[in-house]
PDB file of N, CA and C in Angstrom:
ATOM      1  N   UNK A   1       0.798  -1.193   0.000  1.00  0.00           N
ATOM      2  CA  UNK A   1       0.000   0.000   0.000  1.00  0.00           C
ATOM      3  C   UNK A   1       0.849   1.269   0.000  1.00  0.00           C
ATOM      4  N   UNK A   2       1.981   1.082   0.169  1.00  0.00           N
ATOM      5  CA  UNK A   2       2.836   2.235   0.455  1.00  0.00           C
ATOM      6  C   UNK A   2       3.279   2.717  -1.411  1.00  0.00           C
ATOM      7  N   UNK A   3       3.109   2.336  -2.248  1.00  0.00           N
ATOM      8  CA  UNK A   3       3.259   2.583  -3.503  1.00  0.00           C
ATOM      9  C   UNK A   3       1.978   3.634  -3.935  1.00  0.00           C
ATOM     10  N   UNK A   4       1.056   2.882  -3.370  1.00  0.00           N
ATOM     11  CA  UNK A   4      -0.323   3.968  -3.644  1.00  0.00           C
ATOM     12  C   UNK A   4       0.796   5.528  -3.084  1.00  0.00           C
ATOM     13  N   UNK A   5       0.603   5.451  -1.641  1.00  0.00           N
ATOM     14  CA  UNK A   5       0.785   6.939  -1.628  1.00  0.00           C
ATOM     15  C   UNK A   5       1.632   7.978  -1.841  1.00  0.00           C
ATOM     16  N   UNK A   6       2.826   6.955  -2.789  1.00  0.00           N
ATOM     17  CA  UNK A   6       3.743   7.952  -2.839  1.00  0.00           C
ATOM     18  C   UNK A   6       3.311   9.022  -3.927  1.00  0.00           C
ATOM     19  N   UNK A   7       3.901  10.237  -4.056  1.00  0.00           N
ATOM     20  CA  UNK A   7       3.266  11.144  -5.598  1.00  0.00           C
ATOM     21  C   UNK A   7       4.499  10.963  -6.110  1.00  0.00           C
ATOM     22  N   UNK A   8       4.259  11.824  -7.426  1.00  0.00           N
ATOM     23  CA  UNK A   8       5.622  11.325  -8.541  1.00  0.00           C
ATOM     24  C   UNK A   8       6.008  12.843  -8.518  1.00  0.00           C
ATOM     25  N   UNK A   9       6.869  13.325  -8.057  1.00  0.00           N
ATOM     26  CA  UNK A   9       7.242  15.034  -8.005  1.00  0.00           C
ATOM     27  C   UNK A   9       8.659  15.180  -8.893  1.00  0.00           C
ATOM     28  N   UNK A  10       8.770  14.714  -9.741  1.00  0.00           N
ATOM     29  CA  UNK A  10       9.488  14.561 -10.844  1.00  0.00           C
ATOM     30  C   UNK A  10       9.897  16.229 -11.253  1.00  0.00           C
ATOM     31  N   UNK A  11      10.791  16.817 -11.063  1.00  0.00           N
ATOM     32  CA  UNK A  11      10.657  18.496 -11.629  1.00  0.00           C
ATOM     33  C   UNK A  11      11.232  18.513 -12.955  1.00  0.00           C
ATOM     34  N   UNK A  12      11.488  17.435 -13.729  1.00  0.00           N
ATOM     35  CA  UNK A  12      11.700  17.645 -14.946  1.00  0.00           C
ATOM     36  C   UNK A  12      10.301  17.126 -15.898  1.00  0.00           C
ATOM     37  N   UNK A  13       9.182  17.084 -14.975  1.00  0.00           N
ATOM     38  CA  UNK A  13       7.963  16.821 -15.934  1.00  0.00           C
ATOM     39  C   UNK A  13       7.450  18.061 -16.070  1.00  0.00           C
ATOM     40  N   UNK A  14       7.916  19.216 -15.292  1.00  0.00           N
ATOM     41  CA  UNK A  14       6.885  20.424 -15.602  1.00  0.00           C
ATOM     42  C   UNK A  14       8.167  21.354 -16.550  1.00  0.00           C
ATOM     43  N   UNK A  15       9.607  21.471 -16.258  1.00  0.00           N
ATOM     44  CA  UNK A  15      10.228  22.105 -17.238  1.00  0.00           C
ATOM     45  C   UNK A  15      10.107  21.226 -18.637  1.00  0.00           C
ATOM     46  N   UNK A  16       9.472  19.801 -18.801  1.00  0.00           N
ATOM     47  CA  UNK A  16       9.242  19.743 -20.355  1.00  0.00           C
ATOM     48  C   UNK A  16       7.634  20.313 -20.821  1.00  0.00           C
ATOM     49  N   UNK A  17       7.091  20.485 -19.798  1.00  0.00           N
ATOM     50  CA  UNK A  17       5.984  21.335 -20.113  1.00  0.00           C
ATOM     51  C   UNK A  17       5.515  22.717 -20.000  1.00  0.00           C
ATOM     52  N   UNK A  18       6.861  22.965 -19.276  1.00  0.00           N
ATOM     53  CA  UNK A  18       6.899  24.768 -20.049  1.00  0.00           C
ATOM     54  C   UNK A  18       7.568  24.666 -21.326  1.00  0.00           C
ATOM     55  N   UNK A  19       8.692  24.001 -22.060  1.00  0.00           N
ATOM     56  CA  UNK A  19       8.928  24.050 -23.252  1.00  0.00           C
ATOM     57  C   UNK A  19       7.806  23.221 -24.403  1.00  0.00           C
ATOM     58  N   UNK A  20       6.826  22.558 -23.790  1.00  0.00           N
ATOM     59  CA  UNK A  20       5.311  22.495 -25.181  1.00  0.00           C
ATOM     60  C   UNK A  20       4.968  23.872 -25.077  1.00  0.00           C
ATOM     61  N   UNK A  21       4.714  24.915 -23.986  1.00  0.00           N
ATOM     62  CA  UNK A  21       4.319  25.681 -23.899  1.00  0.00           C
ATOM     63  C   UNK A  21       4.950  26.760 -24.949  1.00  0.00           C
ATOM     64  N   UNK A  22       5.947  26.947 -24.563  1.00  0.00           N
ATOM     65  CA  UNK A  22       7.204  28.196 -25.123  1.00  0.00           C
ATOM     66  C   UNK A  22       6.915  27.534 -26.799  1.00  0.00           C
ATOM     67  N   UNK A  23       7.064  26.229 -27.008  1.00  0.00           N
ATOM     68  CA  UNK A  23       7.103  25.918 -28.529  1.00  0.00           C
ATOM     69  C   UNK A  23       5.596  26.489 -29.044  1.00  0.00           C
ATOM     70  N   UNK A  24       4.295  26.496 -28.195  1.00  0.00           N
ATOM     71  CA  UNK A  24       3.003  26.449 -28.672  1.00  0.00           C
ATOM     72  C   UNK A  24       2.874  28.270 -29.212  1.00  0.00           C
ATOM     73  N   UNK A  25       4.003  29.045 -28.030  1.00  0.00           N
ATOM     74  CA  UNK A  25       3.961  29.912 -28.562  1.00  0.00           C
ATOM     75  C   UNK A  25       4.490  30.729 -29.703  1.00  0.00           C
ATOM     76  N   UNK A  26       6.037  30.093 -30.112  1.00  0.00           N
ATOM     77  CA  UNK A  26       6.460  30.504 -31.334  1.00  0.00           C
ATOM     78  C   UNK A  26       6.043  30.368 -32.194  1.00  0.00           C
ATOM     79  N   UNK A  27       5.205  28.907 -32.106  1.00  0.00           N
ATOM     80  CA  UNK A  27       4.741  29.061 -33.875  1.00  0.00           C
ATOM     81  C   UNK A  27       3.571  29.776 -33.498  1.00  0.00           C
ATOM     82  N   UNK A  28       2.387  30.279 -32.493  1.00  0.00           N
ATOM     83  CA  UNK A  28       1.449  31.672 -32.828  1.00  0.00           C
ATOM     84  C   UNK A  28       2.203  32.640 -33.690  1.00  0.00           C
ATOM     85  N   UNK A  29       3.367  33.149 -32.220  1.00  0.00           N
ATOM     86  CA  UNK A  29       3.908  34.746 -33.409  1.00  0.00           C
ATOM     87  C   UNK A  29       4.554  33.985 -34.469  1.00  0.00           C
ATOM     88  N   UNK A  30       5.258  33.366 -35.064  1.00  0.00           N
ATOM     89  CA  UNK A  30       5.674  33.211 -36.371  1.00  0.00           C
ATOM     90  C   UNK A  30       4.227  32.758 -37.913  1.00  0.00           C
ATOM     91  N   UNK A  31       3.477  32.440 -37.321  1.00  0.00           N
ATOM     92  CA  UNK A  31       2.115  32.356 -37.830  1.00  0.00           C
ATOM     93  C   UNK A  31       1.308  33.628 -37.823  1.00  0.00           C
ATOM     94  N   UNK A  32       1.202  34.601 -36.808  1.00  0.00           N
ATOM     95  CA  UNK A  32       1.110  35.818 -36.675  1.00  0.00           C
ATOM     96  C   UNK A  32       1.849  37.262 -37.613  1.00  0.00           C
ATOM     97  N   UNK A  33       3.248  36.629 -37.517  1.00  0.00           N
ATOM     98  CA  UNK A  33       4.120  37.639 -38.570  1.00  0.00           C
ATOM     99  C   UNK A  33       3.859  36.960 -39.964  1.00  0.00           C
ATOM    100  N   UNK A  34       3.924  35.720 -40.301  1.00  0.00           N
ATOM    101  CA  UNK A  34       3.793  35.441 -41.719  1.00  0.00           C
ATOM    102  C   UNK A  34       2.372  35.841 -42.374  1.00  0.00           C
ATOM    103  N   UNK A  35       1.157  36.199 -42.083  1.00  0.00           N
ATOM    104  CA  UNK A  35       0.092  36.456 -41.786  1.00  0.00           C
ATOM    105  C   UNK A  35       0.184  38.078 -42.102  1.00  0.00           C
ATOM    106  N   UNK A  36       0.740  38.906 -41.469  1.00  0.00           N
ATOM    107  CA  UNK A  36       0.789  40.021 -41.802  1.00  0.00           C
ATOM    108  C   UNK A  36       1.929  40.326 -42.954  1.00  0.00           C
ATOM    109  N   UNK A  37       2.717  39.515 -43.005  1.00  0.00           N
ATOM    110  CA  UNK A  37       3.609  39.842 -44.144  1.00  0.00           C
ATOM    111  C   UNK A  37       2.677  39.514 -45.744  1.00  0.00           C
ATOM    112  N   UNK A  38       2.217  38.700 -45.790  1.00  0.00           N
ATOM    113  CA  UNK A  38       1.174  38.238 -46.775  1.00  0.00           C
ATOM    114  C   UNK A  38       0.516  39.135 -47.313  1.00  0.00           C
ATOM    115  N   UNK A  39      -0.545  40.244 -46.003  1.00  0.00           N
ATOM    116  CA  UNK A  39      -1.723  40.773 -46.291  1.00  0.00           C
ATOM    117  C   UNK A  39      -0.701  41.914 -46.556  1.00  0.00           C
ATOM    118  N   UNK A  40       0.430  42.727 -46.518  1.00  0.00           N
ATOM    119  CA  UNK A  40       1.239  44.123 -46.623  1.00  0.00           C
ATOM    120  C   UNK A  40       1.385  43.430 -48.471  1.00  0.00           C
ATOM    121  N   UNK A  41       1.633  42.161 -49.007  1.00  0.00           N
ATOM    122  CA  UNK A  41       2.062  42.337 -49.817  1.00  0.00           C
ATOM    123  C   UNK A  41       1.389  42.937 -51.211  1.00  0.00           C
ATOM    124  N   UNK A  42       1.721  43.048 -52.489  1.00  0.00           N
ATOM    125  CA  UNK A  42       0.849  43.668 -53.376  1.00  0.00           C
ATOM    126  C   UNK A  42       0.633  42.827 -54.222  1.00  0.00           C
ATOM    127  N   UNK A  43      -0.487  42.099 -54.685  1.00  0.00           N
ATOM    128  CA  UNK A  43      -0.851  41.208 -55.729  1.00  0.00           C
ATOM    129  C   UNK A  43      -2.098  41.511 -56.124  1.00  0.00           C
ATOM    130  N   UNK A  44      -2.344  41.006 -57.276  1.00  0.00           N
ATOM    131  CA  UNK A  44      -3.492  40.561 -58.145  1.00  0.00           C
ATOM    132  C   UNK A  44      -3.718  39.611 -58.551  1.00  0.00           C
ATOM    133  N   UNK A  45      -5.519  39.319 -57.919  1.00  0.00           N
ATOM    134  CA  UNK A  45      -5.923  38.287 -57.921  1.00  0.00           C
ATOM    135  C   UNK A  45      -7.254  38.601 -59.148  1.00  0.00           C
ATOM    136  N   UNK A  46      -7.400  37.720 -60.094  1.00  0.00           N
ATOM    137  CA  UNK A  46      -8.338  37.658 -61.161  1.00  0.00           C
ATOM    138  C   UNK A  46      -9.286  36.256 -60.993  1.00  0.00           C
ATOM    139  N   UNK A  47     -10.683  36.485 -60.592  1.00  0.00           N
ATOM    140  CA  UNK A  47     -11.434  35.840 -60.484  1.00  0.00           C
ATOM    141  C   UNK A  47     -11.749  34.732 -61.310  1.00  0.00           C
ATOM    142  N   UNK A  48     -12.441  33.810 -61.622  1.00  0.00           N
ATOM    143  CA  UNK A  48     -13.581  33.407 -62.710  1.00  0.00           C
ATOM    144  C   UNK A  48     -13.114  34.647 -63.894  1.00  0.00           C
ATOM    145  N   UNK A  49     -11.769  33.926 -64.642  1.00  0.00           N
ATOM    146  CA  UNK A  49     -11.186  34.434 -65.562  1.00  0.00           C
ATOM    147  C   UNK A  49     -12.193  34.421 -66.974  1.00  0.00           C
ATOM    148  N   UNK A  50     -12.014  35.304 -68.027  1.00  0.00           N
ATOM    149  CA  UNK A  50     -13.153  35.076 -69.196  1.00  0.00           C
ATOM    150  C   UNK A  50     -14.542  35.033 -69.114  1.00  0.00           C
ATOM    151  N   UNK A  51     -15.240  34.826 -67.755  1.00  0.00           N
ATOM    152  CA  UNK A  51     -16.392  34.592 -67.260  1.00  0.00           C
ATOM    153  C   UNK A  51     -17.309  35.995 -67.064  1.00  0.00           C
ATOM    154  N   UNK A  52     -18.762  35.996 -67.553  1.00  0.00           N
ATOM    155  CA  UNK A  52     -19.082  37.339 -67.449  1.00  0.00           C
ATOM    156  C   UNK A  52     -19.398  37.966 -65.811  1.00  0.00           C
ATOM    157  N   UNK A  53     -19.487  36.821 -65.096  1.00  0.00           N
ATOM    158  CA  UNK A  53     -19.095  37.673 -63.906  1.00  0.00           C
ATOM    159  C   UNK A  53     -17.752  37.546 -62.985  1.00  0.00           C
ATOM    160  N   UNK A  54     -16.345  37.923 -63.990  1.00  0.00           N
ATOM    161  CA  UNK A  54     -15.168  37.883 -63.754  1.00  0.00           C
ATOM    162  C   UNK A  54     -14.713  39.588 -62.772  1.00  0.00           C
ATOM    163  N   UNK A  55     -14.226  39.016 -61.711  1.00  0.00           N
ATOM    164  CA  UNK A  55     -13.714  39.765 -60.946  1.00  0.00           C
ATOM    165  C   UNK A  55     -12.022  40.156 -60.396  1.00  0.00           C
ATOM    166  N   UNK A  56     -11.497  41.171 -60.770  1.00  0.00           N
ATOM    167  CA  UNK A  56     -10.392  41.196 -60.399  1.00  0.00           C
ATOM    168  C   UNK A  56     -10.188  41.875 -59.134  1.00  0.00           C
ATOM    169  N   UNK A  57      -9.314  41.404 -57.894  1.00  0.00           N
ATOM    170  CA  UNK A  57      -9.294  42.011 -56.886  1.00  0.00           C
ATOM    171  C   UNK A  57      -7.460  42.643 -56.587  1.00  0.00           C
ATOM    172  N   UNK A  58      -7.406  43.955 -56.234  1.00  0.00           N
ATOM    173  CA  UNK A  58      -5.775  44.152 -56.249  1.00  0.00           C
ATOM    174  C   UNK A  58      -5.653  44.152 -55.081  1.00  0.00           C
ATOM    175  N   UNK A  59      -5.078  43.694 -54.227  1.00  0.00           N
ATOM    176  CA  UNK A  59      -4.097  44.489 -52.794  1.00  0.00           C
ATOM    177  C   UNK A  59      -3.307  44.779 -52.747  1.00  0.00           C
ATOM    178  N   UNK A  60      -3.129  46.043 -52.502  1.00  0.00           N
ATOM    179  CA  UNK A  60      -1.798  46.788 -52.383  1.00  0.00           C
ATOM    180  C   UNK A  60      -1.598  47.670 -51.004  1.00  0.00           C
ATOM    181  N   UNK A  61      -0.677  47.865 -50.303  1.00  0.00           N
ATOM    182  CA  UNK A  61      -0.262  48.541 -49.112  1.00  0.00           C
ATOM    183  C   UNK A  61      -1.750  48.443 -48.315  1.00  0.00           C
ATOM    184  N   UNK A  62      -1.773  46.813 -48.009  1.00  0.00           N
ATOM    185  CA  UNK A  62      -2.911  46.896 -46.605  1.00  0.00           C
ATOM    186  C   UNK A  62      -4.277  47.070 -47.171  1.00  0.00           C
ATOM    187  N   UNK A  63      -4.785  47.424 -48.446  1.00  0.00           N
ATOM    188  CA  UNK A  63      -6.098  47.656 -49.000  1.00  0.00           C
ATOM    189  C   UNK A  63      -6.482  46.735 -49.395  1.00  0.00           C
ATOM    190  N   UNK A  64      -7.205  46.727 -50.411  1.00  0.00           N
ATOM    191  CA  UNK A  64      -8.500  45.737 -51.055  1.00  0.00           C
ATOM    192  C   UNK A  64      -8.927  46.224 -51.799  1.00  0.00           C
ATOM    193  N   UNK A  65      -8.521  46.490 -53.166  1.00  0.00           N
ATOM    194  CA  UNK A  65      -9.763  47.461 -54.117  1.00  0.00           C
ATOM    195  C   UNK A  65     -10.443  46.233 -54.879  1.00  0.00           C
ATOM    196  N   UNK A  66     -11.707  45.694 -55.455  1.00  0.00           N
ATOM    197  CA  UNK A  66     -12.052  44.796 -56.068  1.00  0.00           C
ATOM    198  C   UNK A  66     -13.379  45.563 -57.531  1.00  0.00           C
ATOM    199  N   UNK A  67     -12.716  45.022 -58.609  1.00  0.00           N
ATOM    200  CA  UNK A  67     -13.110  45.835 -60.037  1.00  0.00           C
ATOM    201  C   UNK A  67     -14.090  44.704 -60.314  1.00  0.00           C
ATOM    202  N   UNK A  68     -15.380  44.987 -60.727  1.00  0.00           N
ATOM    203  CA  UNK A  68     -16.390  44.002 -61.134  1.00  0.00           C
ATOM    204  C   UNK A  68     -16.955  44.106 -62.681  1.00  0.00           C
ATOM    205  N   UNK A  69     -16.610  43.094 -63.559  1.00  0.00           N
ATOM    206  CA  UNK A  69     -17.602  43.868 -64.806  1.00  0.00           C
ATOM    207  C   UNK A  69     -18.983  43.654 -64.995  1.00  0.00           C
ATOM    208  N   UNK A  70     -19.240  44.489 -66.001  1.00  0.00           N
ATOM    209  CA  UNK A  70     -21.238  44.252 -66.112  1.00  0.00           C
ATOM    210  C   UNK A  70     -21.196  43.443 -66.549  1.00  0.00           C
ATOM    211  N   UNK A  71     -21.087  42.252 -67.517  1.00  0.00           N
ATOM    212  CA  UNK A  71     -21.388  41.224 -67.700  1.00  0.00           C
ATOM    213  C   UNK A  71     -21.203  40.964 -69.543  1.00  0.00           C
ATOM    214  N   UNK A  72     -20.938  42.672 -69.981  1.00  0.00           N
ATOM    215  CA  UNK A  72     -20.647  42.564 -71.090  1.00  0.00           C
ATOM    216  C   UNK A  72     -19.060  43.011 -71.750  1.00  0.00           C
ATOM    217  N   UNK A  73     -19.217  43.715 -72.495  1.00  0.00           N
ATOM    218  CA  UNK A  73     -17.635  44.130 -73.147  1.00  0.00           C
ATOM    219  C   UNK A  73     -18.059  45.902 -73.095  1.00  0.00           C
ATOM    220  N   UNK A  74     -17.041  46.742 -72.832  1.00  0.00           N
ATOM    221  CA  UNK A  74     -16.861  47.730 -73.162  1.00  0.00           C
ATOM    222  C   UNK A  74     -16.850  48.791 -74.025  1.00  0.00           C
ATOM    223  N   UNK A  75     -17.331  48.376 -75.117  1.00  0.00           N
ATOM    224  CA  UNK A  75     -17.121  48.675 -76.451  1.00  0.00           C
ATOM    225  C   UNK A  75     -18.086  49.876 -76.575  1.00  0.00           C
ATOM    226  N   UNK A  76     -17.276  50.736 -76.724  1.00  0.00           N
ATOM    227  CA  UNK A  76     -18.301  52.244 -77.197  1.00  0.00           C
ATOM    228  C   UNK A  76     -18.473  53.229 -76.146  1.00  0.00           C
ATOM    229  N   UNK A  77     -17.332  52.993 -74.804  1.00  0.00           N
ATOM    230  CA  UNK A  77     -17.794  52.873 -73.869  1.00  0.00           C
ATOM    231  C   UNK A  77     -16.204  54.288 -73.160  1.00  0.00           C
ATOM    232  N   UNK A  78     -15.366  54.770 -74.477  1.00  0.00           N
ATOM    233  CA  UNK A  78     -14.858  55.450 -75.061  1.00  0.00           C
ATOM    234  C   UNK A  78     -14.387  56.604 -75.646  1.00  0.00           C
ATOM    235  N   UNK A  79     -13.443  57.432 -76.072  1.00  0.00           N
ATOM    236  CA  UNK A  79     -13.052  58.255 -77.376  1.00  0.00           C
ATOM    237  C   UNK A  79     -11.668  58.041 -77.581  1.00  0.00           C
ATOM    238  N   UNK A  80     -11.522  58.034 -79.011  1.00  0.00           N
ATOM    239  CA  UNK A  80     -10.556  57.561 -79.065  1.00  0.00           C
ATOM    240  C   UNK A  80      -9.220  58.895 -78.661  1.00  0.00           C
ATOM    241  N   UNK A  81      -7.804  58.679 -78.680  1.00  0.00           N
ATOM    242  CA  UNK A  81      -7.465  59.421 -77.546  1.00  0.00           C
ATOM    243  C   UNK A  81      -5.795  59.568 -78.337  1.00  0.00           C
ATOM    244  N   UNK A  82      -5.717  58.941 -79.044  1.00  0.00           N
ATOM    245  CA  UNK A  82      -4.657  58.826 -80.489  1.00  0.00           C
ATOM    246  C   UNK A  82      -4.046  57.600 -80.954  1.00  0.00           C
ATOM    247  N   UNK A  83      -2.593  57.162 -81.604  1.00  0.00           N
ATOM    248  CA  UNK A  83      -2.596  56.488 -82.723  1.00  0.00           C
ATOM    249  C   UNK A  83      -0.928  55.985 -81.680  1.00  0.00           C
ATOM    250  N   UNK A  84      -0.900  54.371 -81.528  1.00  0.00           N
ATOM    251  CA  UNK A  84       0.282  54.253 -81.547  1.00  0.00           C
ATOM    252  C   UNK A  84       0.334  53.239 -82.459  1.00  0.00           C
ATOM    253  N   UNK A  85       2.341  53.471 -82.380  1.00  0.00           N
ATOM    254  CA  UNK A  85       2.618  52.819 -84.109  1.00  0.00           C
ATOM    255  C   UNK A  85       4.128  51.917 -82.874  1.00  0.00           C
ATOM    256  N   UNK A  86       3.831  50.651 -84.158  1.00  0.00           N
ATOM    257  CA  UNK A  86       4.773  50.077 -83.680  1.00  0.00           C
ATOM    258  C   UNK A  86       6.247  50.229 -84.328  1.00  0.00           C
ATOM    259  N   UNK A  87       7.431  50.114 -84.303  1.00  0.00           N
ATOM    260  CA  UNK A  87       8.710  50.325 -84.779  1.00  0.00           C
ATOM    261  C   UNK A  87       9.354  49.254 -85.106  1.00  0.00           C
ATOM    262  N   UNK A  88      10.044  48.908 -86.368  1.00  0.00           N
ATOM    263  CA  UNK A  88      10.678  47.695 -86.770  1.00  0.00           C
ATOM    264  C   UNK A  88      11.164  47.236 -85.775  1.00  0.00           C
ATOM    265  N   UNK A  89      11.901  47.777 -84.773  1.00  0.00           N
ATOM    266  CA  UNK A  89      12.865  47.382 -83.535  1.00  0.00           C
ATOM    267  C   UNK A  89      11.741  46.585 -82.490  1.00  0.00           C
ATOM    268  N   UNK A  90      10.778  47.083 -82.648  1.00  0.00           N
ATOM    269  CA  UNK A  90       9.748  46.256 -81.735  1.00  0.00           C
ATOM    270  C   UNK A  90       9.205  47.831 -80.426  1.00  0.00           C
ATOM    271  N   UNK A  91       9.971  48.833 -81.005  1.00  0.00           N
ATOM    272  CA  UNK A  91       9.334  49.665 -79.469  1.00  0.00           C
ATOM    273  C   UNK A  91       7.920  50.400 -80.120  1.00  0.00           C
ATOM    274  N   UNK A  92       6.998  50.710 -79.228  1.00  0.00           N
ATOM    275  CA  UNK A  92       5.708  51.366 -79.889  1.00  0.00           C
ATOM    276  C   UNK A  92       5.760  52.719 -78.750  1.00  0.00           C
ATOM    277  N   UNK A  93       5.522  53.567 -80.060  1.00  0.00           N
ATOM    278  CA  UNK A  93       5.101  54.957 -79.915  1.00  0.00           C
ATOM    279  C   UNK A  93       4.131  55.464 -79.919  1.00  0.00           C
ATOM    280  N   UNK A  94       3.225  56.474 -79.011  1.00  0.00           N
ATOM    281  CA  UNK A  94       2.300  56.833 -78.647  1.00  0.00           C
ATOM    282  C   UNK A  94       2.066  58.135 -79.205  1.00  0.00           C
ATOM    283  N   UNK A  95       1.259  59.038 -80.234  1.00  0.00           N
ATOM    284  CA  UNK A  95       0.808  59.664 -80.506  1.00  0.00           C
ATOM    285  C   UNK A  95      -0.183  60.538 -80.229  1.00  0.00           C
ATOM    286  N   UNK A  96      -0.597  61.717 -79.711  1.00  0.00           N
ATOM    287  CA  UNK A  96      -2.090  62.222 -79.426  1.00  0.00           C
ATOM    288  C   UNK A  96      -2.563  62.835 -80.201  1.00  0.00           C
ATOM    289  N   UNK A  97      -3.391  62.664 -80.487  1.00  0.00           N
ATOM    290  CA  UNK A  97      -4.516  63.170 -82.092  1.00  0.00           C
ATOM    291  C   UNK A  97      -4.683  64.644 -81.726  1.00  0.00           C
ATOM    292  N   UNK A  98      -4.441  65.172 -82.875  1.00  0.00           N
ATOM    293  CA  UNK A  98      -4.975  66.962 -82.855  1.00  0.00           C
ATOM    294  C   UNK A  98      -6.620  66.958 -82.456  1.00  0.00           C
ATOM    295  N   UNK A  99      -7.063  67.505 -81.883  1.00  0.00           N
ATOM    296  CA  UNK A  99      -8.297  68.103 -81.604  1.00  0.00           C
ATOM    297  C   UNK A  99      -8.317  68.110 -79.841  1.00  0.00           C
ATOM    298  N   UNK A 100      -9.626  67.585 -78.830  1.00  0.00           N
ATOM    299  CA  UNK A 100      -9.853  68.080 -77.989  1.00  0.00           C
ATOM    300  C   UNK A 100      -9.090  67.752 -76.788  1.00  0.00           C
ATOM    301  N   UNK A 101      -8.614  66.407 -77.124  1.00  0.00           N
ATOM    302  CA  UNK A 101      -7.963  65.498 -76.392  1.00  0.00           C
ATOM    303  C   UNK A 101      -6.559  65.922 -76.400  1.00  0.00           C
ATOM    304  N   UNK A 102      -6.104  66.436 -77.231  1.00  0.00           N
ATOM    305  CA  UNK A 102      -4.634  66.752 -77.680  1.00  0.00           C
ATOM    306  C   UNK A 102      -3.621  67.229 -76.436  1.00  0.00           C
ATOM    307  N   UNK A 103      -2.485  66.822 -76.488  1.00  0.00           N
ATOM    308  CA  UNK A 103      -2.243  67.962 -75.119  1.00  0.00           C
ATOM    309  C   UNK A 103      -1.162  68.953 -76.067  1.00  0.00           C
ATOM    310  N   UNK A 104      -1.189  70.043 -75.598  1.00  0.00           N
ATOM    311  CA  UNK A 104      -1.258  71.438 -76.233  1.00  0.00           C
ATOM    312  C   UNK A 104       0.825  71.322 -76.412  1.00  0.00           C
ATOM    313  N   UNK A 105       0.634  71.514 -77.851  1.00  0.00           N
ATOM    314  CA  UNK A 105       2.188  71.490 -77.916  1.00  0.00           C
ATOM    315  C   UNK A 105       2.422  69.958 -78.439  1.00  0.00           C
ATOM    316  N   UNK A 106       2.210  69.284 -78.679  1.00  0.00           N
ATOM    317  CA  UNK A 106       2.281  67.821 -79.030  1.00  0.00           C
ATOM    318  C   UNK A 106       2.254  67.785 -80.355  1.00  0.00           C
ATOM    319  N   UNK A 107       3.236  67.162 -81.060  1.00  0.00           N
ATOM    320  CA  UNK A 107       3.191  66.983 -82.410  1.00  0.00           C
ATOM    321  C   UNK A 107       1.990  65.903 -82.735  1.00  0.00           C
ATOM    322  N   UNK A 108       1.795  66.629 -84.276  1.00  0.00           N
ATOM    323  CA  UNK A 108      -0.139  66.041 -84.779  1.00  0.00           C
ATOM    324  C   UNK A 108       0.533  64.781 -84.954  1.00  0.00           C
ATOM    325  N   UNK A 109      -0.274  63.530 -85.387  1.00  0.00           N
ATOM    326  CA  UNK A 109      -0.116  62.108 -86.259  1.00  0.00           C
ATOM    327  C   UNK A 109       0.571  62.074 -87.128  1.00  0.00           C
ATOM    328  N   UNK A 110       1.639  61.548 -87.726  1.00  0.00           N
ATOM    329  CA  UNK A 110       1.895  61.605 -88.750  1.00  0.00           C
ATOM    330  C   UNK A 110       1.410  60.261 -89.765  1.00  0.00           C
ATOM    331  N   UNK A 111       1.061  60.823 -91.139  1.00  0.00           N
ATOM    332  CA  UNK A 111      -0.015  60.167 -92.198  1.00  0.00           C
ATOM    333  C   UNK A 111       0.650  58.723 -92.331  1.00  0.00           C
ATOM    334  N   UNK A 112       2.141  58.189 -91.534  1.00  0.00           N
ATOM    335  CA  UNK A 112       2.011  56.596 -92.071  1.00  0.00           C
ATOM    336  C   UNK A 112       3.526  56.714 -90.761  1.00  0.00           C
ATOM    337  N   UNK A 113       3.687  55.495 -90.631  1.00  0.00           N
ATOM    338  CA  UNK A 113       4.504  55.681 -89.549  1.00  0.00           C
ATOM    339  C   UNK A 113       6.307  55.485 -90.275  1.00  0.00           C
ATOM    340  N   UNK A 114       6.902  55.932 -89.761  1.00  0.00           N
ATOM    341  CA  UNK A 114       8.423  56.091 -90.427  1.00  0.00           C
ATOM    342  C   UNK A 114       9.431  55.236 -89.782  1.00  0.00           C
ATOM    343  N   UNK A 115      10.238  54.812 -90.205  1.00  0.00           N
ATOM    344  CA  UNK A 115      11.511  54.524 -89.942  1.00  0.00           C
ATOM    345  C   UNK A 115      11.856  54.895 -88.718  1.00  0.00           C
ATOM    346  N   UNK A 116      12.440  53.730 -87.454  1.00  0.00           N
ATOM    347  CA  UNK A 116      13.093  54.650 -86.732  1.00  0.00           C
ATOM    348  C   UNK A 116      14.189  55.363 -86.896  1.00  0.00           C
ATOM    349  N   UNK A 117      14.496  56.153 -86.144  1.00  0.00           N
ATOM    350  CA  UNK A 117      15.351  56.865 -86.265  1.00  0.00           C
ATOM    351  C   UNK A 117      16.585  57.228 -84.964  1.00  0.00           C
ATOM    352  N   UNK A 118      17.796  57.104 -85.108  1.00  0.00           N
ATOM    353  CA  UNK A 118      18.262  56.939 -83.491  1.00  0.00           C
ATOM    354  C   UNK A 118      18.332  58.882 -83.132  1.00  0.00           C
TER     355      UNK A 118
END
């Protein structure tokens, strides 16, 4: 009977159970910081791609902006705003059309696109 009453006062059963403890807590904050590093970062996410109710969502610095379309195409929806031309080399140049849109001082279109030129 003398086995019954002894207790087991072992002091290396509670320093391995402050270290489950100490471990339970690093991975919170390291789950905690990876978590906020994620949501700071800046990506774009595109919904139900091609789909007419396709949604693109951006986050950038901590926000959420999310762009929804009507369900159709854009078309007409517009003015046109000028003329770019592409260049044998592969670079494309941007033009602004004379009239309202123009910005003041900007050379007009020219009637076919030219040669680059260095």
């Amino acid at each position: 009977m003398s086995i019954l009453d002894e207790e087991d006062d072992d002091p290396m059963l509670s320093a391995v159970n402050l270290v489950d403890v100490f471990l339970v807590l690093v991975v919170a904050l390291l789950t905690a910081v990876a978590l906020q590093q994620q949501s700071q970062a800046n990506e774009t996410v595109i919904r139900n791609a091609g789909q007419p109710d396709m949604e693109i969502v951006v986050r950038k610095d901590g926000q959420e902006i999310k762009y929804r379309g009507n369900g159709g195409s854009a078309e007409g929806q517009g003015e046109r705003a000028g003329v770019a031309y592409r260049l044998k080399d592969g670079s494309i140049i941007y033009v602004p059309e004379a009239g309202e849109g123009a910005v003041p001082g900007a050379p007009a279109a020219p009637a076919a696109p030219g040669p680059a030129r260095p």
